[in-house]
N, C-alpha and C. Protein backbone atom coordinates (compact mmCIF):
# COMPACT_ATOMS: atom_id res chain seq x y z
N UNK A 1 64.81 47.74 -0.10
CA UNK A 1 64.74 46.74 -1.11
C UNK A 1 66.15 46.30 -1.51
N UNK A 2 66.38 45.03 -1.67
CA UNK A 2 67.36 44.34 -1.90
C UNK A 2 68.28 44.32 -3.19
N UNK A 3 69.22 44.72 -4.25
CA UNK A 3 69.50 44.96 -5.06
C UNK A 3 69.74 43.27 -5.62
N UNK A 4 68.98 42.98 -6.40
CA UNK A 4 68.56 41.38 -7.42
C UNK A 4 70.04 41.94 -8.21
N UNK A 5 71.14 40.52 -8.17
CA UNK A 5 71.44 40.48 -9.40
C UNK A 5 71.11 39.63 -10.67
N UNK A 6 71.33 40.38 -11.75
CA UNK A 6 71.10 40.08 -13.00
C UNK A 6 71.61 38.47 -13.44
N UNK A 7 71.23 37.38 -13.51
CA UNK A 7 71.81 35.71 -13.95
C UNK A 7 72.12 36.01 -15.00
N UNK A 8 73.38 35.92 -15.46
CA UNK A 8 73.57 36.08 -16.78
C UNK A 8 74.01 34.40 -17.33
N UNK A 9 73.84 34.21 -18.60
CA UNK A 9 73.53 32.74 -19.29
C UNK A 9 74.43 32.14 -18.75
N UNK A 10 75.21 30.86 -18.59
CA UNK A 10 75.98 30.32 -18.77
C UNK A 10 76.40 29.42 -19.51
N UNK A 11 77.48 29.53 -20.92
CA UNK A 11 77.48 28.75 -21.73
C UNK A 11 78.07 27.34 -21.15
N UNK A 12 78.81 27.15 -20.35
CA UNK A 12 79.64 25.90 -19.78
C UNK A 12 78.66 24.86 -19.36
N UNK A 13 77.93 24.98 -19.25
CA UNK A 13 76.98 23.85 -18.43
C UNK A 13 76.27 22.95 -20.13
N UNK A 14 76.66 22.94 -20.52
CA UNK A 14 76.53 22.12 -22.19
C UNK A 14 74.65 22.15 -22.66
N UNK A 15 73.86 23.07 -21.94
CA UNK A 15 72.53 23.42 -22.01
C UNK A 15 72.07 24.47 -23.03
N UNK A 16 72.97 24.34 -24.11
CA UNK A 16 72.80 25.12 -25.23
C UNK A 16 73.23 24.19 -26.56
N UNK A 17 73.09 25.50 -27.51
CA UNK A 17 73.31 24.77 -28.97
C UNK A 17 73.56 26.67 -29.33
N UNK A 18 74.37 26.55 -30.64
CA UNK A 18 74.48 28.04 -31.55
C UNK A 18 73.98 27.63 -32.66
N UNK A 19 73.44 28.49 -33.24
CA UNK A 19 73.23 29.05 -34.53
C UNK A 19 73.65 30.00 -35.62
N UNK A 20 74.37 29.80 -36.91
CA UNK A 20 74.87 30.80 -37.28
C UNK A 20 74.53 32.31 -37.73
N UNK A 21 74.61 33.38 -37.44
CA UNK A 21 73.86 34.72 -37.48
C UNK A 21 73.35 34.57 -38.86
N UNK A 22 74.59 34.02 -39.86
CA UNK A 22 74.08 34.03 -41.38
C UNK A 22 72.50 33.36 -41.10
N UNK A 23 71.88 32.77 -40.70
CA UNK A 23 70.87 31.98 -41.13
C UNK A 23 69.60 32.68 -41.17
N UNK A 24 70.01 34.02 -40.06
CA UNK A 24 68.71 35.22 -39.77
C UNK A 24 69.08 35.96 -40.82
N UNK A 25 70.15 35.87 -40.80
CA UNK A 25 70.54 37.34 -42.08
C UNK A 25 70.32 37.14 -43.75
N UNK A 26 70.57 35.81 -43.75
CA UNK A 26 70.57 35.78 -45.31
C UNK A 26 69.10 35.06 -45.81
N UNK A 27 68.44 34.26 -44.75
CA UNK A 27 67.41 33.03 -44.89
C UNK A 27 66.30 33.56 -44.23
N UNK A 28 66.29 34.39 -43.27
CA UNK A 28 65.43 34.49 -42.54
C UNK A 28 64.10 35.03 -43.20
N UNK A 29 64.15 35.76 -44.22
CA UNK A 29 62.88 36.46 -44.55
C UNK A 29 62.17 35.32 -46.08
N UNK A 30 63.27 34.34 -45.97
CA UNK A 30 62.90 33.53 -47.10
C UNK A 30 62.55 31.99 -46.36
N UNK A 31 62.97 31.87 -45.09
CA UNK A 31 62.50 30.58 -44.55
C UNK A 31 60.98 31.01 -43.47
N UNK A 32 60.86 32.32 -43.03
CA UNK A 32 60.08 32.61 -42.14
C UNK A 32 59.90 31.76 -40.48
N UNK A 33 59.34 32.29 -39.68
CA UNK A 33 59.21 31.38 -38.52
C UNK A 33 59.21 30.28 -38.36
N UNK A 34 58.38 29.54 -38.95
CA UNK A 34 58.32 28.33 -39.25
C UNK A 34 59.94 27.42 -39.93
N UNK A 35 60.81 27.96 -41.04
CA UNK A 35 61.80 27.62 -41.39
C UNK A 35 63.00 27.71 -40.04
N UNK A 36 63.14 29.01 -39.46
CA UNK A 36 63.63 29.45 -38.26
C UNK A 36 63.53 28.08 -37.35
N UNK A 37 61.92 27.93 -36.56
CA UNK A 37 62.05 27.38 -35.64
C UNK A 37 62.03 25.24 -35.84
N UNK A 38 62.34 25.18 -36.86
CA UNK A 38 62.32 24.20 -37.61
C UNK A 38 63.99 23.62 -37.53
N UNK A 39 65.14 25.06 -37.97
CA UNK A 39 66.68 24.50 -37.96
C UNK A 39 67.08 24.96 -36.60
N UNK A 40 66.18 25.71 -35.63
CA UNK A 40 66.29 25.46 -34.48
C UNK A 40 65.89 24.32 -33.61
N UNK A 41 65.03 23.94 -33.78
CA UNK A 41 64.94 22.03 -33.36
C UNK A 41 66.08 21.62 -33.78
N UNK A 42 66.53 21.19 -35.37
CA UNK A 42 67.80 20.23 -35.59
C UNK A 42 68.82 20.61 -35.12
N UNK A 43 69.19 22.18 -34.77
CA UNK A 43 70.50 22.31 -34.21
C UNK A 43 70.75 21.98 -32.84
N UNK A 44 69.49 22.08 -31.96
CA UNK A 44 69.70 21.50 -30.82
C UNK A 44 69.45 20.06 -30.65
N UNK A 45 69.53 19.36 -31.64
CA UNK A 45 69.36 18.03 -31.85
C UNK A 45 70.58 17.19 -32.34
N UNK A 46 71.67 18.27 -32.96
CA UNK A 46 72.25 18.16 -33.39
C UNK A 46 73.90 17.35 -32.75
N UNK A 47 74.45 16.59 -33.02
CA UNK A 47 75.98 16.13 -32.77
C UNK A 47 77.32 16.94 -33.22
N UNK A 48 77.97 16.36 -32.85
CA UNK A 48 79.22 16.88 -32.87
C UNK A 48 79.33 16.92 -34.62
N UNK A 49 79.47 15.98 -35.48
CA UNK A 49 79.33 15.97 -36.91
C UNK A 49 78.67 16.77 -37.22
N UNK A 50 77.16 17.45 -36.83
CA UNK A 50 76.05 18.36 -37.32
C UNK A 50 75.64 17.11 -38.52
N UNK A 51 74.50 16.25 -37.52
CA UNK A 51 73.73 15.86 -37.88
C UNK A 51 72.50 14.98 -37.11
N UNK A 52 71.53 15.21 -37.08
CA UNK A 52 70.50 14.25 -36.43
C UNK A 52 69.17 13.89 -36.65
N UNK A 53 68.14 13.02 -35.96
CA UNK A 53 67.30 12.40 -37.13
C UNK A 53 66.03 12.14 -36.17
N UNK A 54 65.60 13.77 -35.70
CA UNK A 54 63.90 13.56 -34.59
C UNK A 54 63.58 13.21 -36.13
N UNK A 55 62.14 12.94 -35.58
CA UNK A 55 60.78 12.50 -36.49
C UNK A 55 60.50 13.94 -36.92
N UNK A 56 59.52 13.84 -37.99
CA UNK A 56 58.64 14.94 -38.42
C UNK A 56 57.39 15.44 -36.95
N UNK A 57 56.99 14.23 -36.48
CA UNK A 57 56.17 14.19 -35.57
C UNK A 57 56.75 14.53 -34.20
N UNK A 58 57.71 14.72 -33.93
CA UNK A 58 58.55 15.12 -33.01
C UNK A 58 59.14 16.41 -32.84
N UNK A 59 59.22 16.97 -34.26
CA UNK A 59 59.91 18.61 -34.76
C UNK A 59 58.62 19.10 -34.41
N UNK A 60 57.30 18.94 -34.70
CA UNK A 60 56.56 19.52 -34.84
C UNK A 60 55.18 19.74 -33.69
N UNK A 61 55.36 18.50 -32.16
CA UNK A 61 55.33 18.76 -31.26
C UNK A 61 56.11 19.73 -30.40
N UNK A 62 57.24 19.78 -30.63
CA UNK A 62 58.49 20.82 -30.02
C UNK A 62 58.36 22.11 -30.41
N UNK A 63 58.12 22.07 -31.49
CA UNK A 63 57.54 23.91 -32.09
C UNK A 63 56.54 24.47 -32.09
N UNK A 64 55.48 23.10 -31.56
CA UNK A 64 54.24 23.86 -31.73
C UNK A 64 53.26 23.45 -33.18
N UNK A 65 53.68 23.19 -34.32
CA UNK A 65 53.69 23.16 -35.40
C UNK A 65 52.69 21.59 -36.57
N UNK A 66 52.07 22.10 -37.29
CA UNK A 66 51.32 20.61 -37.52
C UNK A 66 52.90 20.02 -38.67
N UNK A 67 52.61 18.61 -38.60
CA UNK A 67 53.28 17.66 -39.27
C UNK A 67 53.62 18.48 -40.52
N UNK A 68 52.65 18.75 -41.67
CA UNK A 68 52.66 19.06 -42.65
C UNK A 68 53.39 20.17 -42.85
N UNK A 69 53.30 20.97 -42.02
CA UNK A 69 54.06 22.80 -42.08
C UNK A 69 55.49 22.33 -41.71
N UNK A 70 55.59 20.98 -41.08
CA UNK A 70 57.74 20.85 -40.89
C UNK A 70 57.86 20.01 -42.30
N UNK A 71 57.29 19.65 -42.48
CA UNK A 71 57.51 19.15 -44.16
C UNK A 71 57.69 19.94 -44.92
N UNK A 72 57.28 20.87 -44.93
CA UNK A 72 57.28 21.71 -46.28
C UNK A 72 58.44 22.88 -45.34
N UNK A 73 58.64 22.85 -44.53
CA UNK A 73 59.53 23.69 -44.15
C UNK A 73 60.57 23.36 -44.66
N UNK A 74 61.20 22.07 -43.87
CA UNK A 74 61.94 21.03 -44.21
C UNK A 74 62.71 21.02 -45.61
N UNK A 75 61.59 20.65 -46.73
CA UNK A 75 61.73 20.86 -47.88
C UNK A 75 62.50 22.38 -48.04
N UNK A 76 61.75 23.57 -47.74
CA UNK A 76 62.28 24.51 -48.27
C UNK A 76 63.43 24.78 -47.74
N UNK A 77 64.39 24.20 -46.71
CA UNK A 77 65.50 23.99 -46.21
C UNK A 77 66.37 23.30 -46.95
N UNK A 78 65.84 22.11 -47.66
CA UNK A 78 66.66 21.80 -48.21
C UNK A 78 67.23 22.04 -49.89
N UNK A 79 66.09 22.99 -50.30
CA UNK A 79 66.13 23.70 -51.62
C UNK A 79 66.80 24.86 -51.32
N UNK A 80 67.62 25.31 -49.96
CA UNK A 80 67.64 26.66 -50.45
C UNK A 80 68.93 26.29 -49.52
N UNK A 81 69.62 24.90 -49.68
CA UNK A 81 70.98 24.45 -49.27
C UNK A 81 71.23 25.04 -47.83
N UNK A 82 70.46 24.84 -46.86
CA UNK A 82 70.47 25.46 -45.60
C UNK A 82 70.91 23.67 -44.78
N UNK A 83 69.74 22.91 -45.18
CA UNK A 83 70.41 21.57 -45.10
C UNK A 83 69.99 20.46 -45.82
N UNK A 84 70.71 19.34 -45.15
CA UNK A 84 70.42 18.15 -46.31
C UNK A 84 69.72 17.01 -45.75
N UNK A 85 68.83 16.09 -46.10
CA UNK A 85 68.99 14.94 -45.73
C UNK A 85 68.59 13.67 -46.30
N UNK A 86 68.89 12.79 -45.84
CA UNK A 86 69.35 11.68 -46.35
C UNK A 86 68.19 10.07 -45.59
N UNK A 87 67.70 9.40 -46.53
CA UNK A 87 66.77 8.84 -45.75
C UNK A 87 67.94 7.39 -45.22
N UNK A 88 67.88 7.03 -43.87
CA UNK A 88 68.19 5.72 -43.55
C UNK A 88 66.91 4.80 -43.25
N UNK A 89 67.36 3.58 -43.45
CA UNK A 89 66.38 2.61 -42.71
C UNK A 89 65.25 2.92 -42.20
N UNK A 90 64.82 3.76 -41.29
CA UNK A 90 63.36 3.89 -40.71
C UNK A 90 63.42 5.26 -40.04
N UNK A 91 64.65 5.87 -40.27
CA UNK A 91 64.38 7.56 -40.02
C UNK A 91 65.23 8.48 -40.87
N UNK A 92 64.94 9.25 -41.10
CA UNK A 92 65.96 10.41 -42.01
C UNK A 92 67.01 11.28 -40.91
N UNK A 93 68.03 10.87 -41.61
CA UNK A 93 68.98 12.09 -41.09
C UNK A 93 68.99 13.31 -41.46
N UNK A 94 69.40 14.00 -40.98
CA UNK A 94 69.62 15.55 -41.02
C UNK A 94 70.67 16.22 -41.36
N UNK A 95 71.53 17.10 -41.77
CA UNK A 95 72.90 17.31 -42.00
C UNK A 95 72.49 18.76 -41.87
N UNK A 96 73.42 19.82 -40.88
CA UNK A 96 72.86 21.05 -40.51
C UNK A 96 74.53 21.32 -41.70
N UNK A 97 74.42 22.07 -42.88
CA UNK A 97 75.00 22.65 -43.81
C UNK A 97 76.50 23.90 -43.34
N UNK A 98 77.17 23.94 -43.91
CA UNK A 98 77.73 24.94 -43.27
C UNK A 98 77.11 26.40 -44.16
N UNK A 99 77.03 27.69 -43.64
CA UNK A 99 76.19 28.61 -44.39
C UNK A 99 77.24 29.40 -44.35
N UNK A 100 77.34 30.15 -45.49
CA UNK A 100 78.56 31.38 -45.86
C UNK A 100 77.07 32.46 -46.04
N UNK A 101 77.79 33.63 -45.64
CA UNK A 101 78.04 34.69 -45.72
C UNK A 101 78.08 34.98 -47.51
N UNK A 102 77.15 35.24 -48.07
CA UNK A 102 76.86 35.96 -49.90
C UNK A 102 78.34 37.39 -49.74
N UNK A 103 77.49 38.39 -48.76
CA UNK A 103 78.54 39.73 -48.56
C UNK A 103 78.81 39.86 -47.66
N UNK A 104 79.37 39.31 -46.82
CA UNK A 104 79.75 39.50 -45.45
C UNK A 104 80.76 40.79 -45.24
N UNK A 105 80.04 41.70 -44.34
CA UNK A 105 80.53 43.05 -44.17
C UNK A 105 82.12 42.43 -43.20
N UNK A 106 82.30 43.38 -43.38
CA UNK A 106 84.42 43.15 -43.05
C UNK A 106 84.13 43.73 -40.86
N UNK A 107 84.43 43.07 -40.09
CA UNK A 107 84.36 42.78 -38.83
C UNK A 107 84.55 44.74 -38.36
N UNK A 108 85.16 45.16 -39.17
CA UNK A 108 85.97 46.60 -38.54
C UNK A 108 84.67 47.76 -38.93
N UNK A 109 83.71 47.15 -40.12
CA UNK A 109 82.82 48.15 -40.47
C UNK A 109 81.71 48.40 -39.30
N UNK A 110 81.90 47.12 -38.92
CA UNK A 110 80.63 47.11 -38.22
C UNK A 110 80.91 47.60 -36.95
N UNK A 111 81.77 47.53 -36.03
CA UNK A 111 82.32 47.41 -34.95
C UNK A 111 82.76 46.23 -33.88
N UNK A 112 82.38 45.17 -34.63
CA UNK A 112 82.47 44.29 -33.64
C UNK A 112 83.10 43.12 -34.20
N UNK A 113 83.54 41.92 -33.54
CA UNK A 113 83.99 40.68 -34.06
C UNK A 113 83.01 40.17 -34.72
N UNK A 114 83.19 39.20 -35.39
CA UNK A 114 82.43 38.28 -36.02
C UNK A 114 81.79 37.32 -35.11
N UNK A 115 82.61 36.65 -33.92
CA UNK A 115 82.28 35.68 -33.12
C UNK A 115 81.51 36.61 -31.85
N UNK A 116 80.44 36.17 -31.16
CA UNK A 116 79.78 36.97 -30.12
C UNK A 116 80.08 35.84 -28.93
N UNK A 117 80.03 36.85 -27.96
CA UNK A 117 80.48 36.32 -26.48
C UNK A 117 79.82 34.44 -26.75
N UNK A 118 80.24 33.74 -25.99
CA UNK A 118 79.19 31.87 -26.00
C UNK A 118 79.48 31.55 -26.82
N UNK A 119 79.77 31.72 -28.37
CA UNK A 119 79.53 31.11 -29.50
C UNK A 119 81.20 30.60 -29.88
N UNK A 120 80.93 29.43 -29.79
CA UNK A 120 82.62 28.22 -30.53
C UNK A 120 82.12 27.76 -31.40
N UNK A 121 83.25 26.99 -31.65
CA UNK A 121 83.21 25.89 -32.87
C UNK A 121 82.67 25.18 -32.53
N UNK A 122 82.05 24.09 -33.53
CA UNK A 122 81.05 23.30 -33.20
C UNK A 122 82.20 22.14 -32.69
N UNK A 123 83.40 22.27 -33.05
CA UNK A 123 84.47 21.16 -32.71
C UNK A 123 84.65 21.15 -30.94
N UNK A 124 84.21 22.55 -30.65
CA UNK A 124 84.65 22.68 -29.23
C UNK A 124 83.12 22.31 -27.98
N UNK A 125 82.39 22.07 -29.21
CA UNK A 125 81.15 21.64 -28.27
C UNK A 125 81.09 20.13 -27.14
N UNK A 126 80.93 19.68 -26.45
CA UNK A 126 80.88 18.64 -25.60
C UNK A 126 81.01 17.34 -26.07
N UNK A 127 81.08 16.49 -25.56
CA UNK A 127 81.84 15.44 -26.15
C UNK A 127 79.88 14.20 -25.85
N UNK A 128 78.83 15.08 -25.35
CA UNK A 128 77.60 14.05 -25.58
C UNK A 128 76.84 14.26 -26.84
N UNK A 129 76.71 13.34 -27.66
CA UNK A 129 75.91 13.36 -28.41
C UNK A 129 74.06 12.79 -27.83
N UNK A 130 73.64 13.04 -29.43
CA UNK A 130 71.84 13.33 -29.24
C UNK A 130 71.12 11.26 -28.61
N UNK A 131 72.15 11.06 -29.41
CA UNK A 131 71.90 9.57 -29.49
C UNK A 131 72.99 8.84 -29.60
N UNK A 132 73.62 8.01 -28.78
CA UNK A 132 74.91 7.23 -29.80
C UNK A 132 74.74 6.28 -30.03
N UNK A 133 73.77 5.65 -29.69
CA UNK A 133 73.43 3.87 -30.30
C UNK A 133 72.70 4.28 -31.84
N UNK A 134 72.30 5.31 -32.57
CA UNK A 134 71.42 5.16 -33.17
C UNK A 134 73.00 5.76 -34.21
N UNK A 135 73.80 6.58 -34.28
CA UNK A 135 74.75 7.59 -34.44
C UNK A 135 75.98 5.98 -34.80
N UNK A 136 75.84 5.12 -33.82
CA UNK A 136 76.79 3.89 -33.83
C UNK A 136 76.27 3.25 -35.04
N UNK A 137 74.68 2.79 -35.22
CA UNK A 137 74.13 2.05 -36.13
C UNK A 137 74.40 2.76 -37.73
N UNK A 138 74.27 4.34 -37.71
CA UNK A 138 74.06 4.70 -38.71
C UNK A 138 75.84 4.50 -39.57
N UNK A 139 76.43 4.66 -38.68
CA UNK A 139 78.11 4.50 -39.37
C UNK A 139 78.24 3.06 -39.54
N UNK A 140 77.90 2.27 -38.61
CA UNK A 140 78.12 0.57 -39.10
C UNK A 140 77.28 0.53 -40.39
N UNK A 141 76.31 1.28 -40.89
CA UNK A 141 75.15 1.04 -42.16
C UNK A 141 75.97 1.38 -43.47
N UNK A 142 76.36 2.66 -43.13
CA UNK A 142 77.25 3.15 -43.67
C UNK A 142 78.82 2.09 -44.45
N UNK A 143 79.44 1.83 -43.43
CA UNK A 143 80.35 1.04 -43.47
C UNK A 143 80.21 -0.28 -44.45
N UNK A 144 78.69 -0.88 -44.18
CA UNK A 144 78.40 -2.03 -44.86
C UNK A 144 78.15 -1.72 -46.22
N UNK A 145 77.69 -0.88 -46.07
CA UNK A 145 76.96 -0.35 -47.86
C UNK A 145 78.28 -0.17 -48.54
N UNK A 146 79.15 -0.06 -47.93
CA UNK A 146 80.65 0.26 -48.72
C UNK A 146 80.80 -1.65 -49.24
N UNK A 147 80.88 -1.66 -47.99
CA UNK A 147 81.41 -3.80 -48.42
C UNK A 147 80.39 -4.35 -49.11
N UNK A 148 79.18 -3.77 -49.33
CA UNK A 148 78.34 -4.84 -50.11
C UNK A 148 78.66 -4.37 -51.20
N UNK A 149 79.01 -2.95 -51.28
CA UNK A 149 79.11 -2.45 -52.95
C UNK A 149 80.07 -3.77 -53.63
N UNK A 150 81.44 -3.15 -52.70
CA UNK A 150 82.16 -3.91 -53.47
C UNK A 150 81.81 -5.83 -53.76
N UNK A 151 81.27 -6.34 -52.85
CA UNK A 151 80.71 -7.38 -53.08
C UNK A 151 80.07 -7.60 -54.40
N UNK A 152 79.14 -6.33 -54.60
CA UNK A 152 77.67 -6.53 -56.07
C UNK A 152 78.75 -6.39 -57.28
N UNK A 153 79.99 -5.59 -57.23
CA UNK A 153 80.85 -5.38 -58.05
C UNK A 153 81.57 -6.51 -58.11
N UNK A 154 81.82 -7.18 -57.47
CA UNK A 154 82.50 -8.53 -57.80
C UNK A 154 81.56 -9.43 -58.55
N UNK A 155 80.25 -10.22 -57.82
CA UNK A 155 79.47 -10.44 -58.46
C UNK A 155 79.26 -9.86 -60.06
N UNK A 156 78.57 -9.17 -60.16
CA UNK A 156 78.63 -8.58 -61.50
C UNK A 156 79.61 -9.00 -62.60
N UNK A 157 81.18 -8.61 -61.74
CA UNK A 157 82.08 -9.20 -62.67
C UNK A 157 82.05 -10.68 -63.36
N UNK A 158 82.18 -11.37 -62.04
CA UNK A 158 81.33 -12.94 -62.04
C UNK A 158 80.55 -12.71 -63.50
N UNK A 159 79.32 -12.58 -63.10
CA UNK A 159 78.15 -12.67 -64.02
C UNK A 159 78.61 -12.21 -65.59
N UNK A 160 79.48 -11.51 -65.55
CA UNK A 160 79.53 -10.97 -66.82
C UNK A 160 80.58 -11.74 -67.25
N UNK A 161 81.32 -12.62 -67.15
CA UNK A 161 82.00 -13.48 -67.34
C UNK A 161 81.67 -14.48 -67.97
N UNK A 162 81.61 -15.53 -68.62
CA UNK A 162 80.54 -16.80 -69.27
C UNK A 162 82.36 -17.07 -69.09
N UNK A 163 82.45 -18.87 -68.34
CA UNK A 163 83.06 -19.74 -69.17
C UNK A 163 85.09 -19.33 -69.01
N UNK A 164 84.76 -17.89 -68.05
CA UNK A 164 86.59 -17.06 -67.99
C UNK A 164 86.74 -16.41 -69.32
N UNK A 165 85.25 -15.88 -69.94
CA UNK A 165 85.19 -14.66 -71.00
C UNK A 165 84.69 -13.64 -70.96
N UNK A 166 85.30 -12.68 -71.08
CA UNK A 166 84.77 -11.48 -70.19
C UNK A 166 84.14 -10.81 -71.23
N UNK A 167 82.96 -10.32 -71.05
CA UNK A 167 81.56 -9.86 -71.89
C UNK A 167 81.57 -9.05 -71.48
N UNK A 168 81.37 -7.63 -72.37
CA UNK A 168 80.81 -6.23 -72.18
C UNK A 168 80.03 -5.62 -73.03
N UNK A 169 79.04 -4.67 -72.64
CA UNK A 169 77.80 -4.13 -73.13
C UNK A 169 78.42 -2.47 -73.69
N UNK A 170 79.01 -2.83 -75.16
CA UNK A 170 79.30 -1.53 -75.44
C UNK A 170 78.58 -1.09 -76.63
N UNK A 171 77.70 0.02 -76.71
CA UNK A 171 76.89 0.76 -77.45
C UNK A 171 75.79 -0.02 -77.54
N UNK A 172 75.32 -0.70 -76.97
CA UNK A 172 74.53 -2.02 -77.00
C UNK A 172 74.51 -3.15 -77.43
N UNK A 173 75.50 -3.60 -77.54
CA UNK A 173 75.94 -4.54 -78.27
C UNK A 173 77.30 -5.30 -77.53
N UNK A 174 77.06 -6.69 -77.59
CA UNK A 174 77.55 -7.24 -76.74
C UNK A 174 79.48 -7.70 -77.37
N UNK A 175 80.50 -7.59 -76.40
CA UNK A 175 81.47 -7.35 -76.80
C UNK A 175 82.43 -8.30 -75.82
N UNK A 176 83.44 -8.95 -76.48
CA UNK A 176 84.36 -10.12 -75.94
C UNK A 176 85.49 -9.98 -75.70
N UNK A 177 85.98 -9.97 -74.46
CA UNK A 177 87.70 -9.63 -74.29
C UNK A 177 88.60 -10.50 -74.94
N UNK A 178 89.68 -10.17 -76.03
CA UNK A 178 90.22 -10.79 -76.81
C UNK A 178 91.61 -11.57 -76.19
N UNK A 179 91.46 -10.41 -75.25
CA UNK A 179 93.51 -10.36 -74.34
C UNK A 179 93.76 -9.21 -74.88
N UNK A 180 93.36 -8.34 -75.67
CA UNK A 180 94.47 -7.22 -76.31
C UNK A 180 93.05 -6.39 -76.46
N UNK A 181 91.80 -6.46 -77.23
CA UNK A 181 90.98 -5.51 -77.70
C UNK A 181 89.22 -6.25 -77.20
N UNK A 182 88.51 -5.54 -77.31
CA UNK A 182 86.86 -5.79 -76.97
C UNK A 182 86.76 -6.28 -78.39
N UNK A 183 85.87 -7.38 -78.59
CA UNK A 183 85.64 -7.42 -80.25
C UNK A 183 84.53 -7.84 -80.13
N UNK A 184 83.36 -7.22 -81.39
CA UNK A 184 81.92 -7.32 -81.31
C UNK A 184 81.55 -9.36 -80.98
N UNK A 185 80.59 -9.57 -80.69
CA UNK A 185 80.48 -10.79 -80.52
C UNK A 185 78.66 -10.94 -81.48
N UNK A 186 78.80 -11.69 -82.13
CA UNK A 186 77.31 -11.98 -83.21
C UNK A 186 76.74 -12.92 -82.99
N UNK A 187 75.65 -12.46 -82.92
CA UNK A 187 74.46 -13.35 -82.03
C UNK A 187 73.91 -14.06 -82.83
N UNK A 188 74.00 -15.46 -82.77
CA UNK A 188 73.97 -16.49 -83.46
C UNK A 188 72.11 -17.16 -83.29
């Protein structure tokens, strides 16, 4: 008989994702399987930023899992600051959190490093993301919501203006820039 060797993983071939140990150690008995295999979907879903945006209906084909049980997973992920997210336009993003360590035992007690063989920075991970047209859209959305702000803030100013007199709403009550002080204005 032929002596089989053992395949051992290979992290280089970019066919992985890590997870931080904190997440079994500190979350695990408070997120259960379901929480587990839930920030295991987003992390392998995940970008270089640590963030990405499957469907509910999509997490929950991949795990096995009905719609409703990644919802409430979901939820309890994001109450218990594991992660965040944020609704865009027609899908929610994801934000995989960074997780500390409450007591993190000191590397020498235990015997071993902190970092285990495979596991980098997420900075050192591959340069493909999950999606980049969708990853492109969400920063141009981003970007705009900045310029319209300032736009509604100009406006506004506008509006609150009558005539090149600048009107303000202080204590409820409406108030007139003098050049020097706000002075009540009486409603005639």
């Amino acid at each position: 008989m032929q002596d089989e060797k053992a395949k051992v993983r290979d992290v280089r071939n970019g066919d992985w994702y890590w997870v931080s140990k904190v997440l079994l150690d500190e979350y695990g008995s408070k997120i259960q399987p379901i929480g587990i295999a839930i920030y295991n979907c987003l992390a392998e879903h995940a970008n270089q930023e640590g963030f990405c945006f499957p469907s509910h209906k999509y997490i929950a084909e991949k795990i096995g899992s009905s719609i409703s049980s990644v919802q409430r997973g979901i939820r309890l992920l994001i109450k218990l600051g594991i992660i965040n997210k944020k609704r865009q336009r027609y899908h929610n993003v994801y934000y995989l959190l960074k997780l500390d360590r409450s007591d993190r035992p000191n590397s020498k007690q235990i015997g071993q490093s902190d970092r285990q063989f495979g596991h980098t920075d997420r900075s050192d991970r591959s340069m493909g993301t999950t999606n980049k047209n969708k990853e492109k859209d969400l920063n141009k959305k981003n970007y705009d919501q900045i310029k319209n702000f300032k736009e509604l803030r100009s406006m506004l100013a506008e509006k609150m203006s009558i005539g090149g007199v600048k009107i303000k709403i202080i204590d409820g009550k409406k108030h007139m820039w003098t050049g020097h002080h706000w002075e009540a204005v009486k409603d005639t």
